[in-house]
PDB file of N, CA and C in Angstrom:
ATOM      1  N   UNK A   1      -0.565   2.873 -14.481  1.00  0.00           N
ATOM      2  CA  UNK A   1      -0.102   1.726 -13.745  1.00  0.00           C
ATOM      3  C   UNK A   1       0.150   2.078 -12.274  1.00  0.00           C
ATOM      4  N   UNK A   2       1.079   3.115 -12.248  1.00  0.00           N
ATOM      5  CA  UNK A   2       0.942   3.314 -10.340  1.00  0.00           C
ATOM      6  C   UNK A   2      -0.748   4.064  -9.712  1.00  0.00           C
ATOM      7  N   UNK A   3      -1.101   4.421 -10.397  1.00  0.00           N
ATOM      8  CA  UNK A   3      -2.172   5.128 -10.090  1.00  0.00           C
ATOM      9  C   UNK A   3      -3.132   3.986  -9.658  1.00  0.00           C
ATOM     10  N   UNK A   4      -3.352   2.603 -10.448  1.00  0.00           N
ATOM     11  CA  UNK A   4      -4.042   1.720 -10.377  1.00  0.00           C
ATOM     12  C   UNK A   4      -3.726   0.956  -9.006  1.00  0.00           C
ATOM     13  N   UNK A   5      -2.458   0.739  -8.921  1.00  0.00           N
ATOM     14  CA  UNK A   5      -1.558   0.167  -8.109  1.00  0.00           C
ATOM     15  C   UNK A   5      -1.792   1.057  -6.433  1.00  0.00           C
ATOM     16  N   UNK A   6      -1.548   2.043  -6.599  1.00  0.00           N
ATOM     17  CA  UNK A   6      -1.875   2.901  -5.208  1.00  0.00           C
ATOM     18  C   UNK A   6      -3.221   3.294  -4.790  1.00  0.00           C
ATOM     19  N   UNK A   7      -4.142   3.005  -5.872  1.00  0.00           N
ATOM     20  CA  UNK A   7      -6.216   2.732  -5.674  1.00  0.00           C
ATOM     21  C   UNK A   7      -5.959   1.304  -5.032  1.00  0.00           C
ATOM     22  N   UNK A   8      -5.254  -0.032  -5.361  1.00  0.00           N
ATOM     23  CA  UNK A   8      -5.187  -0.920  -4.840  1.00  0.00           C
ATOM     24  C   UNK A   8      -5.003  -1.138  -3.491  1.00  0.00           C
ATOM     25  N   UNK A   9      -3.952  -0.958  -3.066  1.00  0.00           N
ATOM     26  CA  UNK A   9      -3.827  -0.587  -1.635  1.00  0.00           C
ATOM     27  C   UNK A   9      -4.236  -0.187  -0.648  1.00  0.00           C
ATOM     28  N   UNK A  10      -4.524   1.411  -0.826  1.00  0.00           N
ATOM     29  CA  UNK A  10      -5.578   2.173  -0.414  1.00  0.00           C
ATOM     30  C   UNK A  10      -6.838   1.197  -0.735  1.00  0.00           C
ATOM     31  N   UNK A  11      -7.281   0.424  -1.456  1.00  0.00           N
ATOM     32  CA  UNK A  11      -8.775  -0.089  -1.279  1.00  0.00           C
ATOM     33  C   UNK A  11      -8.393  -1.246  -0.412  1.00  0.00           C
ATOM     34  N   UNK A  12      -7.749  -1.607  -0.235  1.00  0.00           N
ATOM     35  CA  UNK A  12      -7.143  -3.228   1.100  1.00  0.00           C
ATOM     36  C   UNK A  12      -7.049  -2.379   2.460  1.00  0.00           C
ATOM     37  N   UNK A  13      -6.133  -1.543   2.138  1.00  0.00           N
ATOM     38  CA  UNK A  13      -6.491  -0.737   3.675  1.00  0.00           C
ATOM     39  C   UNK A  13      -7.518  -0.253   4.324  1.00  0.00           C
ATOM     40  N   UNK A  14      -9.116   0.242   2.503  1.00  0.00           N
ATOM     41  CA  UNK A  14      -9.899   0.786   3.651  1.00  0.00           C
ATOM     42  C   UNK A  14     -11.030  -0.361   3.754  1.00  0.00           C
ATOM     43  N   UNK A  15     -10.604  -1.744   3.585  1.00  0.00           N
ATOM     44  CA  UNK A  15     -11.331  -2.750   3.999  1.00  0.00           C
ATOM     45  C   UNK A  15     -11.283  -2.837   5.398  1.00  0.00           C
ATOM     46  N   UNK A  16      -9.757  -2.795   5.638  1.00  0.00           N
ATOM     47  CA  UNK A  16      -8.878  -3.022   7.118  1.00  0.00           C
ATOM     48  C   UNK A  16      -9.790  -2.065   8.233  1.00  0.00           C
ATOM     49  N   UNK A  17     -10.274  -1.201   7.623  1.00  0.00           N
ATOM     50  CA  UNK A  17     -10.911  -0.139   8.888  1.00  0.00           C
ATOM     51  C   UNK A  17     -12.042  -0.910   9.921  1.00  0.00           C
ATOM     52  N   UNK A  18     -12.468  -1.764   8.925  1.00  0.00           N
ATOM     53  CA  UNK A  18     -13.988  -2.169   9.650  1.00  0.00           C
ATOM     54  C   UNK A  18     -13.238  -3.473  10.629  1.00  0.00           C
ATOM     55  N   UNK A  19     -12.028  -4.121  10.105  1.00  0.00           N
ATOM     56  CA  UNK A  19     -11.434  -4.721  11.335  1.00  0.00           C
ATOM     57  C   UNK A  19     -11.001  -4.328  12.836  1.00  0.00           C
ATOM     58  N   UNK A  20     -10.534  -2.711  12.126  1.00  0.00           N
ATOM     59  CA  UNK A  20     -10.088  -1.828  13.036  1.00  0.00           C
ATOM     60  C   UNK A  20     -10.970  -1.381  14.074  1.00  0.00           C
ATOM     61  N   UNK A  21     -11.679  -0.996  13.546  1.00  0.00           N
ATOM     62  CA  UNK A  21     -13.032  -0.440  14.554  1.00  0.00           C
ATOM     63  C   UNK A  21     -13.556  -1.805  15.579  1.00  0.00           C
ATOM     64  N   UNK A  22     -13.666  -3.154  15.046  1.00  0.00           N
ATOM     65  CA  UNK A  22     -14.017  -4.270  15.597  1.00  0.00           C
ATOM     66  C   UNK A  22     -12.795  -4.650  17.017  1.00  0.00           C
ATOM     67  N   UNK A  23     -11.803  -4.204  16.606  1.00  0.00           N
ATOM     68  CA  UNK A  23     -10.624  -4.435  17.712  1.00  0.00           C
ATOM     69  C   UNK A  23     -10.451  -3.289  18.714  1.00  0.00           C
ATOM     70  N   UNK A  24     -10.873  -2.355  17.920  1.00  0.00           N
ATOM     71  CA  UNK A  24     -11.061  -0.963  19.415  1.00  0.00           C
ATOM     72  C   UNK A  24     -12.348  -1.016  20.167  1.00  0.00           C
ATOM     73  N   UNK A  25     -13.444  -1.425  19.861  1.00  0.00           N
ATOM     74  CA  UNK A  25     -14.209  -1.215  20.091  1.00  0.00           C
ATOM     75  C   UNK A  25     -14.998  -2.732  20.353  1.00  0.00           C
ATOM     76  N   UNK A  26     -14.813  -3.851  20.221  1.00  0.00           N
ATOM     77  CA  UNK A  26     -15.242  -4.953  20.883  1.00  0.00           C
ATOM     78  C   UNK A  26     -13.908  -5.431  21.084  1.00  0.00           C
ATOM     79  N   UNK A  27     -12.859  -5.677  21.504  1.00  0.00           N
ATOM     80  CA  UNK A  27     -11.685  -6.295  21.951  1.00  0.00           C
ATOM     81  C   UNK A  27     -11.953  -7.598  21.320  1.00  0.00           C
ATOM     82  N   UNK A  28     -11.579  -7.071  19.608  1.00  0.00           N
ATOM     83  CA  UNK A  28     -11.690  -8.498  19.182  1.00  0.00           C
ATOM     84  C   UNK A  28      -9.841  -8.821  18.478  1.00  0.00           C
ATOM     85  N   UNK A  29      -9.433  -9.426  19.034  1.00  0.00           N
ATOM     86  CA  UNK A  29      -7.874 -10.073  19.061  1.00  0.00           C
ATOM     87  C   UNK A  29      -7.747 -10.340  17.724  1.00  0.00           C
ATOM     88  N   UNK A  30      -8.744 -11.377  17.082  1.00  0.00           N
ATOM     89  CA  UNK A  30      -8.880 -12.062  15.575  1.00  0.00           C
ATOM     90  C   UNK A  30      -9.131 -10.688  13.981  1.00  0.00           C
ATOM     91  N   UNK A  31      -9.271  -9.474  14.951  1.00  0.00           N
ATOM     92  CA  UNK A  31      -9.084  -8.193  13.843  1.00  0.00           C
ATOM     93  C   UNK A  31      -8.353  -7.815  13.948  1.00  0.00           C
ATOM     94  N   UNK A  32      -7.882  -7.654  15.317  1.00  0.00           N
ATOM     95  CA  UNK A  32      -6.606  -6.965  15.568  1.00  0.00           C
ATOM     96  C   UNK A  32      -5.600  -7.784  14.242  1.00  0.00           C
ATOM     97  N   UNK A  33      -5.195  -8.747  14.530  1.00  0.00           N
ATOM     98  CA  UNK A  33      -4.328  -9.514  13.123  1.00  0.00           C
ATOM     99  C   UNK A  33      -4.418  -9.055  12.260  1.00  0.00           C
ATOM    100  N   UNK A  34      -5.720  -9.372  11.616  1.00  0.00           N
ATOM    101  CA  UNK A  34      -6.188  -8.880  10.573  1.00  0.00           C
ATOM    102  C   UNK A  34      -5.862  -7.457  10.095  1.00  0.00           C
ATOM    103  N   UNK A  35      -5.882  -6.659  10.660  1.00  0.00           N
ATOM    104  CA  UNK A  35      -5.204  -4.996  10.555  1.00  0.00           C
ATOM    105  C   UNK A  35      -3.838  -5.303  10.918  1.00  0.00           C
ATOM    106  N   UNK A  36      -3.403  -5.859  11.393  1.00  0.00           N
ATOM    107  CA  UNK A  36      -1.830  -6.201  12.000  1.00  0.00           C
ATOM    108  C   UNK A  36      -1.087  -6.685   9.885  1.00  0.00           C
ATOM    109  N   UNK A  37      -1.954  -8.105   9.653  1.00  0.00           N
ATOM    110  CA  UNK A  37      -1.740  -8.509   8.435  1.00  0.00           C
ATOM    111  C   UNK A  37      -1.583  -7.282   7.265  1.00  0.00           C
ATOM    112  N   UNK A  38      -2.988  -6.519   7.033  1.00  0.00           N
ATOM    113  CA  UNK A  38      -3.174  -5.957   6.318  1.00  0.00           C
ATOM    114  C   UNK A  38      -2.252  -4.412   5.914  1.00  0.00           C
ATOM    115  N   UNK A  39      -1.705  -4.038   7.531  1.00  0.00           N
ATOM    116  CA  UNK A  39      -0.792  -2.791   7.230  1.00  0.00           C
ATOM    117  C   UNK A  39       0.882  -3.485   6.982  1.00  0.00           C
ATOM    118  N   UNK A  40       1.262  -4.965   7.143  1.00  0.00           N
ATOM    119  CA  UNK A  40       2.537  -5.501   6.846  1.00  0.00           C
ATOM    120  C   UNK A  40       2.311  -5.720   5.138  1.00  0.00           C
ATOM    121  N   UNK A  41       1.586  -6.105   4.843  1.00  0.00           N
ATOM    122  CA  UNK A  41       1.319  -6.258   3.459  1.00  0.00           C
ATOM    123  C   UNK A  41       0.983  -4.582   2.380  1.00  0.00           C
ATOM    124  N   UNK A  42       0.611  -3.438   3.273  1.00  0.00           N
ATOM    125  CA  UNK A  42       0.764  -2.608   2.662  1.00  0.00           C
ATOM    126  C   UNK A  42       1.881  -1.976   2.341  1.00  0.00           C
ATOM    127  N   UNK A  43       2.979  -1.988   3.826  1.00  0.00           N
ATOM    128  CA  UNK A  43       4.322  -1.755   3.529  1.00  0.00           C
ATOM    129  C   UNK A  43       4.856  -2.656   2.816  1.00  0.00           C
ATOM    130  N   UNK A  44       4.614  -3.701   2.280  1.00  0.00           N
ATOM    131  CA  UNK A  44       5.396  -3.875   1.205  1.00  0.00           C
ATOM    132  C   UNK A  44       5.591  -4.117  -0.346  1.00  0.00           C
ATOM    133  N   UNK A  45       3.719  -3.372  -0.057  1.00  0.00           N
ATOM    134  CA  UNK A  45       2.998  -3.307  -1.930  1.00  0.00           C
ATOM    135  C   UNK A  45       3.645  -1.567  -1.576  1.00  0.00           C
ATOM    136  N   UNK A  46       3.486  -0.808  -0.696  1.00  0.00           N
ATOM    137  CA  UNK A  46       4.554   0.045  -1.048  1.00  0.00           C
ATOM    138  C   UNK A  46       5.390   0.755  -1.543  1.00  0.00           C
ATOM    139  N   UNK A  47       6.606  -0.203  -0.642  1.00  0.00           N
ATOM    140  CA  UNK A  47       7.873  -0.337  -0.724  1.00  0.00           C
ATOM    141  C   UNK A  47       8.017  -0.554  -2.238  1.00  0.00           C
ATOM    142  N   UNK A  48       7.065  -1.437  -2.691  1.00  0.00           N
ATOM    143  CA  UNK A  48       7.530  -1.803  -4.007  1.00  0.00           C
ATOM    144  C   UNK A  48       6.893  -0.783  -5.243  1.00  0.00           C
ATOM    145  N   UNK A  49       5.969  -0.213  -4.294  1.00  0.00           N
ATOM    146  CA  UNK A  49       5.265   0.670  -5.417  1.00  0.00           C
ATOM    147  C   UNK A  49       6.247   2.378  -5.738  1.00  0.00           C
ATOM    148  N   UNK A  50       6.826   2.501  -4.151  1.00  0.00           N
ATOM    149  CA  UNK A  50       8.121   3.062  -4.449  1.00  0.00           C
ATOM    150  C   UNK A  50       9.187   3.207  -5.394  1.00  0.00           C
ATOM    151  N   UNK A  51       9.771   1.914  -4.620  1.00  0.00           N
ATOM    152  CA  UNK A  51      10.574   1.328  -6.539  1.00  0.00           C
ATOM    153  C   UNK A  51      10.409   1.487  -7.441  1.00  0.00           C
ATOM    154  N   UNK A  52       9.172   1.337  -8.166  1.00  0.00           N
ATOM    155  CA  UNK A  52       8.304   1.062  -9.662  1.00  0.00           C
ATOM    156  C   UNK A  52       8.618   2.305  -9.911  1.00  0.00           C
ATOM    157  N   UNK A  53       8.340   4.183  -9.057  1.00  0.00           N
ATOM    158  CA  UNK A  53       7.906   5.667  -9.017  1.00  0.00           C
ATOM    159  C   UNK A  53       9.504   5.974  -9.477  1.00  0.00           C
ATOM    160  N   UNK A  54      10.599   5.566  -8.721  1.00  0.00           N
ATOM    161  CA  UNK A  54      11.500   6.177  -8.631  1.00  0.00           C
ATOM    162  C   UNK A  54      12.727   5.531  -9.854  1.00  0.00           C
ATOM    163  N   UNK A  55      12.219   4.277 -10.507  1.00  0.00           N
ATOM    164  CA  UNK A  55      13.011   3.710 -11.289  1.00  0.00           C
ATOM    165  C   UNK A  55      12.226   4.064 -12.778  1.00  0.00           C
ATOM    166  N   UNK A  56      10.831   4.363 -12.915  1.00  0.00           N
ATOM    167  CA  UNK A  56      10.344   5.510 -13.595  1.00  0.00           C
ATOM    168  C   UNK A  56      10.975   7.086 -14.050  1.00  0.00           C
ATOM    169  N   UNK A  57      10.744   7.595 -13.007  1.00  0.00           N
ATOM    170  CA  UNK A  57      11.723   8.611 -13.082  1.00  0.00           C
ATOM    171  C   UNK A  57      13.387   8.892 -13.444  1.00  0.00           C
ATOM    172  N   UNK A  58      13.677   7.699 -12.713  1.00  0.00           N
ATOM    173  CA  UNK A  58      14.994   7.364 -13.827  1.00  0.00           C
ATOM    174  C   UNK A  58      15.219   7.328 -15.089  1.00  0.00           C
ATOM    175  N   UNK A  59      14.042   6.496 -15.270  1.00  0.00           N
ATOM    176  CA  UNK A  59      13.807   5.898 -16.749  1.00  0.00           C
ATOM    177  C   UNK A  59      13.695   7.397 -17.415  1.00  0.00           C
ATOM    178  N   UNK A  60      12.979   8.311 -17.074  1.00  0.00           N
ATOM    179  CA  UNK A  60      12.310   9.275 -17.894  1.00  0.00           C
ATOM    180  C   UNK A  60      13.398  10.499 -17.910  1.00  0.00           C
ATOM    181  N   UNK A  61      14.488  10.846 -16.737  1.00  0.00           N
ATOM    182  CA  UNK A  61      15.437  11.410 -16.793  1.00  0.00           C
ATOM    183  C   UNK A  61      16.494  11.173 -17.581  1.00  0.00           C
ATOM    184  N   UNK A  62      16.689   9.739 -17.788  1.00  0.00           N
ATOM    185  CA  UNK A  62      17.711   8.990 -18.810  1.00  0.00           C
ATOM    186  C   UNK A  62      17.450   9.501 -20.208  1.00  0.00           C
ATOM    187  N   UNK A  63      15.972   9.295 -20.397  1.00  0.00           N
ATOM    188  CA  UNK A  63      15.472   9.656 -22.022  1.00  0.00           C
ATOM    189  C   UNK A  63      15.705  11.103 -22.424  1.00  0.00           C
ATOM    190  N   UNK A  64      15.823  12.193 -21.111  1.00  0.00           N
ATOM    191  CA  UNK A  64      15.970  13.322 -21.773  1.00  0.00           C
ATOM    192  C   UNK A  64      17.298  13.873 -21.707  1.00  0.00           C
ATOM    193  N   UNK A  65      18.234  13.280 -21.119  1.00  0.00           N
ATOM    194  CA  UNK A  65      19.326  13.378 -21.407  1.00  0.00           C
ATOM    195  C   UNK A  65      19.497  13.133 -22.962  1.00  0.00           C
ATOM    196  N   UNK A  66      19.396  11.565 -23.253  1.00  0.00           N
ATOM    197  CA  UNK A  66      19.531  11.365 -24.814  1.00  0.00           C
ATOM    198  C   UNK A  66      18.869  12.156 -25.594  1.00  0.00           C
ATOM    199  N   UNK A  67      17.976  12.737 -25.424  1.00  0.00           N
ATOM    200  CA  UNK A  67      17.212  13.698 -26.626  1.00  0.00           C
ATOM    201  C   UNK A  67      18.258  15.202 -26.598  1.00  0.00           C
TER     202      UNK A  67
END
């Protein structure tokens, strides 16, 4: 599940490149966004994919306590 989840991302971001290159390299404003959009939306698939890693690990520290 995070593994799937962090291929996700990483594959939205490396869409974002070919916007990227379009805004350095033809001064195009309408990619610039577009990479502007695409790295606000990564911080917060993230942020959340964070969460998911570290409340995991909880989870899995909890269980070996009880055992």
């Amino acid at each position: 599940m995070i593994h799937e989840e962090l291929q996700r991302i990483l594959g939205e971001l490396s869409r974002a490149v070919g916007d990227a290159e379009k805004f350095d390299n033809k001064n195009n404003s309408s990619a610039g966004r577009r990479v502007r959009k695409a790295s606000m939306q990564a911080i917060k698939d993230l942020k959340s994919l964070r969460y998911k890693v570290m409340k995991t690990i909880h989870e899995r520290e909890d269980d070996k306590r009880r055992d």
